[in-house]
C-alpha atoms as a PDB file:
ATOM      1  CA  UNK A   1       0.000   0.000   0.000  1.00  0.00           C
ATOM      2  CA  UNK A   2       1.559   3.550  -1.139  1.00  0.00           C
ATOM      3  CA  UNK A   3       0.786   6.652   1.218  1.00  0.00           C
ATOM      4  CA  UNK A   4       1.425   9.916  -1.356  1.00  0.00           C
ATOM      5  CA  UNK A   5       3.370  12.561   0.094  1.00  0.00           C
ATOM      6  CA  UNK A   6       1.457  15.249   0.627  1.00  0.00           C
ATOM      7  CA  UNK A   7       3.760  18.112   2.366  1.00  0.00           C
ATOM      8  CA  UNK A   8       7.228  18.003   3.374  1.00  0.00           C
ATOM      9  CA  UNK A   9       9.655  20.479   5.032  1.00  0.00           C
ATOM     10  CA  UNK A  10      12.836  20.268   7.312  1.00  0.00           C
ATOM     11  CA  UNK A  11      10.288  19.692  10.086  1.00  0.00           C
ATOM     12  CA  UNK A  12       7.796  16.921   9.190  1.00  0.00           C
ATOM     13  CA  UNK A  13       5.961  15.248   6.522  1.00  0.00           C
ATOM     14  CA  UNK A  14       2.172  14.292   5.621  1.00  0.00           C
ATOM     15  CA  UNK A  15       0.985  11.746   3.465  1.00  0.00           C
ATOM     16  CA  UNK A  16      -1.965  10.136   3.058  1.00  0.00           C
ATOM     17  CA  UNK A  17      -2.635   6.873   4.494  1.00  0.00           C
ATOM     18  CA  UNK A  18      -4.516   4.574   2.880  1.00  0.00           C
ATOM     19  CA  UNK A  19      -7.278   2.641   4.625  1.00  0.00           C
ATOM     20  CA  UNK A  20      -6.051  -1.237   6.198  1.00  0.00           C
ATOM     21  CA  UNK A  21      -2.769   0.301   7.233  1.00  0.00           C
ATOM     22  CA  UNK A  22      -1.899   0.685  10.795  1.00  0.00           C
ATOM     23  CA  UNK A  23       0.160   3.560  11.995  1.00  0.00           C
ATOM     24  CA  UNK A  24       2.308   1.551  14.375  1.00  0.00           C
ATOM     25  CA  UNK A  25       2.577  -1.746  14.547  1.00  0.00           C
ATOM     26  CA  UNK A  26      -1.008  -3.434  15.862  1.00  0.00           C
ATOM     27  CA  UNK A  27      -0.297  -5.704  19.092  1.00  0.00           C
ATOM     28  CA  UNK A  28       1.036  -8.822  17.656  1.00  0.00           C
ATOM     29  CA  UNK A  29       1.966  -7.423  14.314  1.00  0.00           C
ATOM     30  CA  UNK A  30       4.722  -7.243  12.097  1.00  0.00           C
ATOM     31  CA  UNK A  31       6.226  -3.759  12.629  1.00  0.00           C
ATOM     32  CA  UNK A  32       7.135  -4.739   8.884  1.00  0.00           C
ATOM     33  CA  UNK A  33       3.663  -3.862   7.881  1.00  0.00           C
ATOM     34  CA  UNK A  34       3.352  -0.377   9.851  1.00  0.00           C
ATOM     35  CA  UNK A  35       3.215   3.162   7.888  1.00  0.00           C
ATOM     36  CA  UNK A  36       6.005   4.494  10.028  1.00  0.00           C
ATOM     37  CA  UNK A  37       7.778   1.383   9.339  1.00  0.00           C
ATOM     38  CA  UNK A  38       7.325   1.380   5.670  1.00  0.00           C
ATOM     39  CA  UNK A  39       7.866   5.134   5.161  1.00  0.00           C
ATOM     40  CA  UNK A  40      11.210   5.158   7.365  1.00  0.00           C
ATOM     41  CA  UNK A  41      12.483   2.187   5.328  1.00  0.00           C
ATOM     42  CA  UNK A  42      11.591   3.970   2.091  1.00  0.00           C
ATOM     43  CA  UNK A  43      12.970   7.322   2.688  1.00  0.00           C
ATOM     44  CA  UNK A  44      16.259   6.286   5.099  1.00  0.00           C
ATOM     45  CA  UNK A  45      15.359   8.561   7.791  1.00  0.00           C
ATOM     46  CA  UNK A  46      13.704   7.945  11.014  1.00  0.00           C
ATOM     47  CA  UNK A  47       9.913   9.656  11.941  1.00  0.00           C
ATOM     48  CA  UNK A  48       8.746  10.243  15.133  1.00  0.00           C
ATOM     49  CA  UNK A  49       4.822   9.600  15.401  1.00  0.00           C
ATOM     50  CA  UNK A  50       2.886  12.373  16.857  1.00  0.00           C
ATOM     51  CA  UNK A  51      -0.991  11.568  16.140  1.00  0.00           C
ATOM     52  CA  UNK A  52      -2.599   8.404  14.931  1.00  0.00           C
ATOM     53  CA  UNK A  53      -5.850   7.452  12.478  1.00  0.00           C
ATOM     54  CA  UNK A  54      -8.054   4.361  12.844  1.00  0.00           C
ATOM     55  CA  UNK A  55      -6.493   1.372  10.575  1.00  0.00           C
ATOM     56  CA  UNK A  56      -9.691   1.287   8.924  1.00  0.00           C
ATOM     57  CA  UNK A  57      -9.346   5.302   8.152  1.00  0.00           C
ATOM     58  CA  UNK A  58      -7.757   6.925   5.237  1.00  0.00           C
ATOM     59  CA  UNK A  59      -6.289  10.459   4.847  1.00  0.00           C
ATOM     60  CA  UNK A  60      -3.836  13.139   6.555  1.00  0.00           C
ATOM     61  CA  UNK A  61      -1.513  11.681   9.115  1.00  0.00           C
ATOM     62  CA  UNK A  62       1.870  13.920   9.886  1.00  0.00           C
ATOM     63  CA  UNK A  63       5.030  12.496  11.032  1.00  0.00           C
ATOM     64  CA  UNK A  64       8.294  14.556  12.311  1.00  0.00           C
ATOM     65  CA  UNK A  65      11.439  14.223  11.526  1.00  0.00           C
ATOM     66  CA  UNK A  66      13.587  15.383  14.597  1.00  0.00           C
ATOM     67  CA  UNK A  67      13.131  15.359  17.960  1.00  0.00           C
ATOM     68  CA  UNK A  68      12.419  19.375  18.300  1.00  0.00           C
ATOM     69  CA  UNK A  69       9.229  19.400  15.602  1.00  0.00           C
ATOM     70  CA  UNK A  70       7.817  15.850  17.585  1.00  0.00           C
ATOM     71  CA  UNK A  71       7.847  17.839  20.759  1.00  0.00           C
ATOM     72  CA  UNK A  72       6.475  20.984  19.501  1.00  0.00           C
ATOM     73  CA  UNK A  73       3.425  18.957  17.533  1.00  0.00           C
ATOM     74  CA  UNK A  74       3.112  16.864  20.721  1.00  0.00           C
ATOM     75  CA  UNK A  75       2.285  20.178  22.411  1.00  0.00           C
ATOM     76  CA  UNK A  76      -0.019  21.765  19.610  1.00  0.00           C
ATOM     77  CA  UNK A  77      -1.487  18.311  19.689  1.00  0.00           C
ATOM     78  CA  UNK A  78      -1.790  18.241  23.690  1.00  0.00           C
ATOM     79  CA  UNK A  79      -2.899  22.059  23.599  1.00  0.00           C
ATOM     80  CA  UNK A  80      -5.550  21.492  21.259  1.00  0.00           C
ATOM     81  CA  UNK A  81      -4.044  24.019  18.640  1.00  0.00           C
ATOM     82  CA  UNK A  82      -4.474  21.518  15.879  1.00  0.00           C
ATOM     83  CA  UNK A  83      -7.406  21.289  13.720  1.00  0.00           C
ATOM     84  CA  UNK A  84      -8.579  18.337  12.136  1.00  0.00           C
ATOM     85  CA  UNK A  85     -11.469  17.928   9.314  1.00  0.00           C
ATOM     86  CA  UNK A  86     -13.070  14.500   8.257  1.00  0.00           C
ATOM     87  CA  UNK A  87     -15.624  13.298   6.171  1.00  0.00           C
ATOM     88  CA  UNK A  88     -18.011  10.417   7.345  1.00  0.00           C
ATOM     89  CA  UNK A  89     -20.865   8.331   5.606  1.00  0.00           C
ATOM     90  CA  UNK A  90     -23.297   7.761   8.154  1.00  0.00           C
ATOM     91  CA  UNK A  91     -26.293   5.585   8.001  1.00  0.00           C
ATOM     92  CA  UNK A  92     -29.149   8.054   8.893  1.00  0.00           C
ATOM     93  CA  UNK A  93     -30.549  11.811   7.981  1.00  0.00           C
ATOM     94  CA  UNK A  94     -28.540  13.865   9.745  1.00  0.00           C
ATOM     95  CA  UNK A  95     -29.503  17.634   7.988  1.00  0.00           C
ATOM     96  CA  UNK A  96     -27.840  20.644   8.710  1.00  0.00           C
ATOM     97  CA  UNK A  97     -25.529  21.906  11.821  1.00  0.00           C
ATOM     98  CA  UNK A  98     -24.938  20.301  14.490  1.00  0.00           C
ATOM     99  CA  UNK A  99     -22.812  20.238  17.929  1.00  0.00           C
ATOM    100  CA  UNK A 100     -22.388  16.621  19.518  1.00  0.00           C
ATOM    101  CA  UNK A 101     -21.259  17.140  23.445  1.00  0.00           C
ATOM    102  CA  UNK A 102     -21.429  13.034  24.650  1.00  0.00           C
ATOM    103  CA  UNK A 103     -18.713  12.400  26.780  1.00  0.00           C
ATOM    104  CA  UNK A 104     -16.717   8.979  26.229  1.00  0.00           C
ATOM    105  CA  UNK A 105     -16.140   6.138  28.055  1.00  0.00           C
ATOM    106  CA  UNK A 106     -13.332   3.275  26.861  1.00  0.00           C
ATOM    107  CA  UNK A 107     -14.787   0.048  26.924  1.00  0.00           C
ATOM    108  CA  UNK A 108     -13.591  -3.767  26.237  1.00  0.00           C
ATOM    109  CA  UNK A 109     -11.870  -4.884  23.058  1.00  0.00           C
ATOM    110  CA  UNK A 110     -10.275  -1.201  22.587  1.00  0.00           C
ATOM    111  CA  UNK A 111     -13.896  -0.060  21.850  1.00  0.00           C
ATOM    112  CA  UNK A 112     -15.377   2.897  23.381  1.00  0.00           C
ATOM    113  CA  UNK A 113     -18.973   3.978  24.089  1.00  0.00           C
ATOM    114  CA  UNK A 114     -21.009   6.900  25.157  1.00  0.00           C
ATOM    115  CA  UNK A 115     -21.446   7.929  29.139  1.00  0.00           C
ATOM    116  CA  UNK A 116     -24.764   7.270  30.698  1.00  0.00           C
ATOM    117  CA  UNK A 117     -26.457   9.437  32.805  1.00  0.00           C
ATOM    118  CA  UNK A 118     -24.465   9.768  36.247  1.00  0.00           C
ATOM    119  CA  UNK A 119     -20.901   8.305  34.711  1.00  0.00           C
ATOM    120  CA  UNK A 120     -17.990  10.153  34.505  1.00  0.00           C
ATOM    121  CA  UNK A 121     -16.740  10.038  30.932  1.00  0.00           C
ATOM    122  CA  UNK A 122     -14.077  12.110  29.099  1.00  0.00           C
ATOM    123  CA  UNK A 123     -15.763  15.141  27.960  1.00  0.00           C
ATOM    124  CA  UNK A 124     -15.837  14.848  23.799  1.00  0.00           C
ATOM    125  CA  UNK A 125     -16.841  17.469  21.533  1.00  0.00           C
ATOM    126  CA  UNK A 126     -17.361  17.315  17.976  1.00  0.00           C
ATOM    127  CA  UNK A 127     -18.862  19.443  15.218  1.00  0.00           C
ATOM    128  CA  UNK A 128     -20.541  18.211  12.445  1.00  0.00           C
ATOM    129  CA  UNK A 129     -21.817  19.549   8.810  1.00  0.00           C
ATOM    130  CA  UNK A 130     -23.638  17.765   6.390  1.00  0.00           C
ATOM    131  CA  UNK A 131     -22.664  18.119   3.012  1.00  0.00           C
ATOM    132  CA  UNK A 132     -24.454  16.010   0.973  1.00  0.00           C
ATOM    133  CA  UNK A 133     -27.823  13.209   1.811  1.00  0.00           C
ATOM    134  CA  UNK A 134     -29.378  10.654  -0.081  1.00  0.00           C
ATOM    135  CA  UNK A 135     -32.147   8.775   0.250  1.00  0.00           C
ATOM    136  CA  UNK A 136     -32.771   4.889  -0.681  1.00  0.00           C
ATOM    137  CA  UNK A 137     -36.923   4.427  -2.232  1.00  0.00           C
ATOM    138  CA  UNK A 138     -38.160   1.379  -1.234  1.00  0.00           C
ATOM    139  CA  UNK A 139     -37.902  -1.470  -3.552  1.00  0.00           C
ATOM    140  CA  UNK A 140     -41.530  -2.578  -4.970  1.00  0.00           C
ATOM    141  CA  UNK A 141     -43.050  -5.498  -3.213  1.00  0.00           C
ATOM    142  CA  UNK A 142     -40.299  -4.913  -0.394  1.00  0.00           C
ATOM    143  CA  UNK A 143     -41.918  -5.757   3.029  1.00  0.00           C
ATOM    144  CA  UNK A 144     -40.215  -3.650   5.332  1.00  0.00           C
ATOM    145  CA  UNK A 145     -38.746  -5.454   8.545  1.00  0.00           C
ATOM    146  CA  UNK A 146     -39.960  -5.446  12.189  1.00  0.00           C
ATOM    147  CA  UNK A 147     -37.602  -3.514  14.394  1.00  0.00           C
ATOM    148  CA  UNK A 148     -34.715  -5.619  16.206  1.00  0.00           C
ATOM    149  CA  UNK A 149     -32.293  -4.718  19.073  1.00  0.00           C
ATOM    150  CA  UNK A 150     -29.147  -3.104  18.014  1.00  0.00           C
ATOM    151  CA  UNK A 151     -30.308  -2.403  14.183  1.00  0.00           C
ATOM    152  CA  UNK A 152     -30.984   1.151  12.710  1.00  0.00           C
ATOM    153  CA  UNK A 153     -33.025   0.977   9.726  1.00  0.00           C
ATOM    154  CA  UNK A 154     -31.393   2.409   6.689  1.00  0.00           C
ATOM    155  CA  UNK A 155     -33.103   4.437   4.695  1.00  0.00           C
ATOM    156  CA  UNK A 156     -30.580   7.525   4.886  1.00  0.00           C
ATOM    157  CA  UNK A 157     -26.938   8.313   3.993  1.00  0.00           C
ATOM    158  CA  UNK A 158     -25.741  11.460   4.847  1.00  0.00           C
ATOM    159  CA  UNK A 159     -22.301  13.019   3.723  1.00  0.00           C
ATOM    160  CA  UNK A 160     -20.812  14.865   7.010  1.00  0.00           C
ATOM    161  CA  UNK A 161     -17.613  17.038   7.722  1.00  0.00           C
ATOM    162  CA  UNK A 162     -16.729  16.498  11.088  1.00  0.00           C
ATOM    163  CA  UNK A 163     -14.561  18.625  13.240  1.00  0.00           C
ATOM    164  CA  UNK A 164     -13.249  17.235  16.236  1.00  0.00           C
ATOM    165  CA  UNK A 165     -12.633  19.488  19.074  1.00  0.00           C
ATOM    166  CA  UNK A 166     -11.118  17.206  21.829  1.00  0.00           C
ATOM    167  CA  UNK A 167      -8.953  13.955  20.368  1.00  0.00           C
ATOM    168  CA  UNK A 168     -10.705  10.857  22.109  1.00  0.00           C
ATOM    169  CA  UNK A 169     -10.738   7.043  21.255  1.00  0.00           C
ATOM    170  CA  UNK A 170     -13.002   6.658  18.733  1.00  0.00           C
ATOM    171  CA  UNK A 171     -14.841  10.200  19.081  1.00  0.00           C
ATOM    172  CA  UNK A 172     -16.111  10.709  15.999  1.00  0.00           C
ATOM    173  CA  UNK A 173     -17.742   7.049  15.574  1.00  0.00           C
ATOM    174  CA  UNK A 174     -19.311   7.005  19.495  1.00  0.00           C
ATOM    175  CA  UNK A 175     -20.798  10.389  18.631  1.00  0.00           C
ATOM    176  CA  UNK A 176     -22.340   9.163  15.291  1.00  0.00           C
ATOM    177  CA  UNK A 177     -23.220   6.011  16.941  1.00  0.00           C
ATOM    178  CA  UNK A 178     -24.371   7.889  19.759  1.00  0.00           C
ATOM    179  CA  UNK A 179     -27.094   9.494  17.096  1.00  0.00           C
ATOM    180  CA  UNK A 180     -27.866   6.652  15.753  1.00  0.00           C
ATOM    181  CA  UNK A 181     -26.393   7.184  12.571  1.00  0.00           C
ATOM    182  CA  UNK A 182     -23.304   4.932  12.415  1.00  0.00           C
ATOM    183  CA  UNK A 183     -20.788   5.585   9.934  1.00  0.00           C
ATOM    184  CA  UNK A 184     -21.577   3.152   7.108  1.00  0.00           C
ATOM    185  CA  UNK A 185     -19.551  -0.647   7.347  1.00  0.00           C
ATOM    186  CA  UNK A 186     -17.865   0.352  10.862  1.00  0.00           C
ATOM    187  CA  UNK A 187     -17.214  -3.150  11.881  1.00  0.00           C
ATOM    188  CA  UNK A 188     -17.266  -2.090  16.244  1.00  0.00           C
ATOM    189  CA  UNK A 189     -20.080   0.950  16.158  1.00  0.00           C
ATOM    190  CA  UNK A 190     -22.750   0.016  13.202  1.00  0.00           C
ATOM    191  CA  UNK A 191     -22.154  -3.429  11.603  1.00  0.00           C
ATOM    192  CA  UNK A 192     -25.516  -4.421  12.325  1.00  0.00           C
ATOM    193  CA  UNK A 193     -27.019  -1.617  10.522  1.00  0.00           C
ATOM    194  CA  UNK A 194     -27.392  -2.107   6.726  1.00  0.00           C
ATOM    195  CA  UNK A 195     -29.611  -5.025   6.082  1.00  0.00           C
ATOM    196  CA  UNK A 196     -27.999  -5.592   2.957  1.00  0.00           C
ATOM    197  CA  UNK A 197     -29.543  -1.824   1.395  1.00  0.00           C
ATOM    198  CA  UNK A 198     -25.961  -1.713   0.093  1.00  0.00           C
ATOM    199  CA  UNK A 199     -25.091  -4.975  -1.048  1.00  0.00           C
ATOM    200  CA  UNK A 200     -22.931  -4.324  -4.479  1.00  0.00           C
ATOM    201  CA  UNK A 201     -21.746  -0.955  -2.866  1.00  0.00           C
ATOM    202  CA  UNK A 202     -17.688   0.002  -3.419  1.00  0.00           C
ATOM    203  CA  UNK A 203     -15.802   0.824  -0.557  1.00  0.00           C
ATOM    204  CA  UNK A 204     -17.140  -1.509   1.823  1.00  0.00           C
ATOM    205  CA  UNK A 205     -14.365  -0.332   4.684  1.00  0.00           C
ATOM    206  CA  UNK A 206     -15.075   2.234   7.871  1.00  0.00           C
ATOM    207  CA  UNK A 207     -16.263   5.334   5.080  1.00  0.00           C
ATOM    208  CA  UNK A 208     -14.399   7.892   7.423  1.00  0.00           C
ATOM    209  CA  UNK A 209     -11.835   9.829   5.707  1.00  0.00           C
ATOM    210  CA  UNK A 210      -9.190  12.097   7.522  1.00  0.00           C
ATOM    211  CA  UNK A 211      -9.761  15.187   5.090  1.00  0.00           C
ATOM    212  CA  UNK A 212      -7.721  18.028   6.855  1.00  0.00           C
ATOM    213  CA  UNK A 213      -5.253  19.234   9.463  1.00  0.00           C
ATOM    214  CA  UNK A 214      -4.099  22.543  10.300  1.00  0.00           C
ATOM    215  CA  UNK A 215      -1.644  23.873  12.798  1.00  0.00           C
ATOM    216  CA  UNK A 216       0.539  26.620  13.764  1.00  0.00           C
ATOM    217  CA  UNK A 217       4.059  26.694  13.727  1.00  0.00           C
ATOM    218  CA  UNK A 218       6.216  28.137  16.912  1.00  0.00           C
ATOM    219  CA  UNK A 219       7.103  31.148  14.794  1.00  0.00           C
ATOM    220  CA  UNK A 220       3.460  31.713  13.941  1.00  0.00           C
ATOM    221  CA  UNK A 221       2.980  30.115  10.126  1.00  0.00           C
ATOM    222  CA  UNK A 222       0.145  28.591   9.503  1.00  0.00           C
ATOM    223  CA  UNK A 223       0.337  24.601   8.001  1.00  0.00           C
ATOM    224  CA  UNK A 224      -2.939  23.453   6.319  1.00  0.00           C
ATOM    225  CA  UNK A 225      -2.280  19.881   4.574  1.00  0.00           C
ATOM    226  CA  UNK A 226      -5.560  18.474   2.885  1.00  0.00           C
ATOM    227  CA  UNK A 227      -5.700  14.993   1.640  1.00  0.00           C
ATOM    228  CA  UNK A 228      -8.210  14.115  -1.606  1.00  0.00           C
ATOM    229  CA  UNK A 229     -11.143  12.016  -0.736  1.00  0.00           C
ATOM    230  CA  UNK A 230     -10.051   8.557  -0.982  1.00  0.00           C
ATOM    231  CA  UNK A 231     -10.590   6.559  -4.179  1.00  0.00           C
ATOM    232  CA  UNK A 232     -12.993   3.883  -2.616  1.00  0.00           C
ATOM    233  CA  UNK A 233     -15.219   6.415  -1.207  1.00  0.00           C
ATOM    234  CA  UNK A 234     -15.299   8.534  -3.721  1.00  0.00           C
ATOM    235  CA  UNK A 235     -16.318   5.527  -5.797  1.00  0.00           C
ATOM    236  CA  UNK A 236     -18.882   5.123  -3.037  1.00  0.00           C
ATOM    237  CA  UNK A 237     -20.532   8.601  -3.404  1.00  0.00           C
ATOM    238  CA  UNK A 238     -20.615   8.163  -6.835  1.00  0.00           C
ATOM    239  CA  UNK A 239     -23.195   4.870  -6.616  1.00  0.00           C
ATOM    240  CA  UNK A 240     -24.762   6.538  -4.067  1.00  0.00           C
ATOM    241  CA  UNK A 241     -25.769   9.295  -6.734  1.00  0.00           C
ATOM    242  CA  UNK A 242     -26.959   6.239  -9.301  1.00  0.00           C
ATOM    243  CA  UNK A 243     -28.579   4.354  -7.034  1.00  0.00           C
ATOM    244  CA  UNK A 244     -29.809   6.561  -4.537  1.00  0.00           C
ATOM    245  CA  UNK A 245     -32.204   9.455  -4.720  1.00  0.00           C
ATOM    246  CA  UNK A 246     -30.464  13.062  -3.654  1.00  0.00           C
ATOM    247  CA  UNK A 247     -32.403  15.090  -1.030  1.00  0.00           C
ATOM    248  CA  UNK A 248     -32.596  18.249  -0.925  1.00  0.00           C
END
């Protein structure tokens, strides 16, 4: 799997990772098979980690290449002076503006899940924008099933840009789950979900998408790095637009 360069300075570099690559080497795993890995072996340097993406995610990740810039990101990270964008496809009609405040709570199997009422959870804020819905017409002679635990009926797909404004486990997939509008084929938050409305879809991975980052420098410049809409999902918005009915 290639990850394009998509910035590079003295300081650090961005590519974009493709989705089924880890990061760091999973628990277990051949480090062999790690971005950092691959892209230290490739360029003959090493690169010090300073954020992570879901396996499962594609887009912007940054890497530094001496000790000074991983401490100052580490900070920007830590001080909340970075900015990230991603795009999701959720399962459900989601219209409009919104501001998720659900605080999160790690559970088993490196999952994570929503507070309940009276648990402390780590307070998790995310804004969220849709961009684009569409909407699925029911098949003729389709007998529409009886509700069941744990399923969301899918009748919706909406296109969001979501802005993360704290950095926990998971965030952005708890809060959509948390709406019950799961980001579409997320094997942990909404697997359950389609009912096989998108059998014959492309891109049948976690349709989250790392989209943007943007932070500032010690000295004050600004660093916006923007990775394209990966090639799966953009094959993915294009069948929903032939198969799907666009709402207004």
């Amino acid at each position: 799997m290639n990850a394009p360069l998509l910035f590079e300075d003295d300081e650090l570099i961005a590519v974009a990772k493709p989705a089924g690559l880890a990061v760091i080497p999973e628990r277990d795993g051949d480090p062999a098979t790690s971005l950092r890995h691959r892209l230290e072996a490739a360029r003959g340097e090493p690169l010090w980690v300073v954020h992570r993406i879901d396996k499962d995610t594609s887009g912007v990740v940054v890497m530094a290449r001496s000790a000074a810039a991983h401490r100052w990101l580490n900070d920007a990270f830590a001080a909340r002076r970075v900015h990230k964008r991603y795009l999701a496809f959720a399962a459900g009609d989601l219209p409009g503006e919104r501001t998720v405040e659900v605080a999160v709570v790690e559970a088993r199997r490196g999952k994570a899940r929503p507070a309940v009422a009276g648990e402390r959870g780590k307070p998790s804020v995310t804004e969220m924008t849709a961009l684009a819905r569409w909407s699925r017409a029911p098949v003729p002679g389709e007998t529409a099933p009886g509700p069941s635990p744990g399923i969301v009926d899918l009748d919706t797909v909406t296109l969001l840009e979501a802005r993360p404004l704290t950095g926990r486990h998971h965030q952005i997939r708890v809060h959509l789950r948390s709406l019950e509008a799961p980001i579409l084929f997320d094997p942990l938050y909404g697997k359950r979900t389609l009912r096989g409305m998108l059998d014959g879809a492309p891109g049948a991975r976690l349709a989250l998408h790392a989209a943007g980052l943007e932070v500032t420098r010690p000295d004050g410049r600004r660093l916006v790095v923007e990775a394209p809409l990966a090639e799966d999902l953009v094959a993915l918005r294009a069948w929903l637009d032939a198969k799907w009915a666009t709402v207004a």
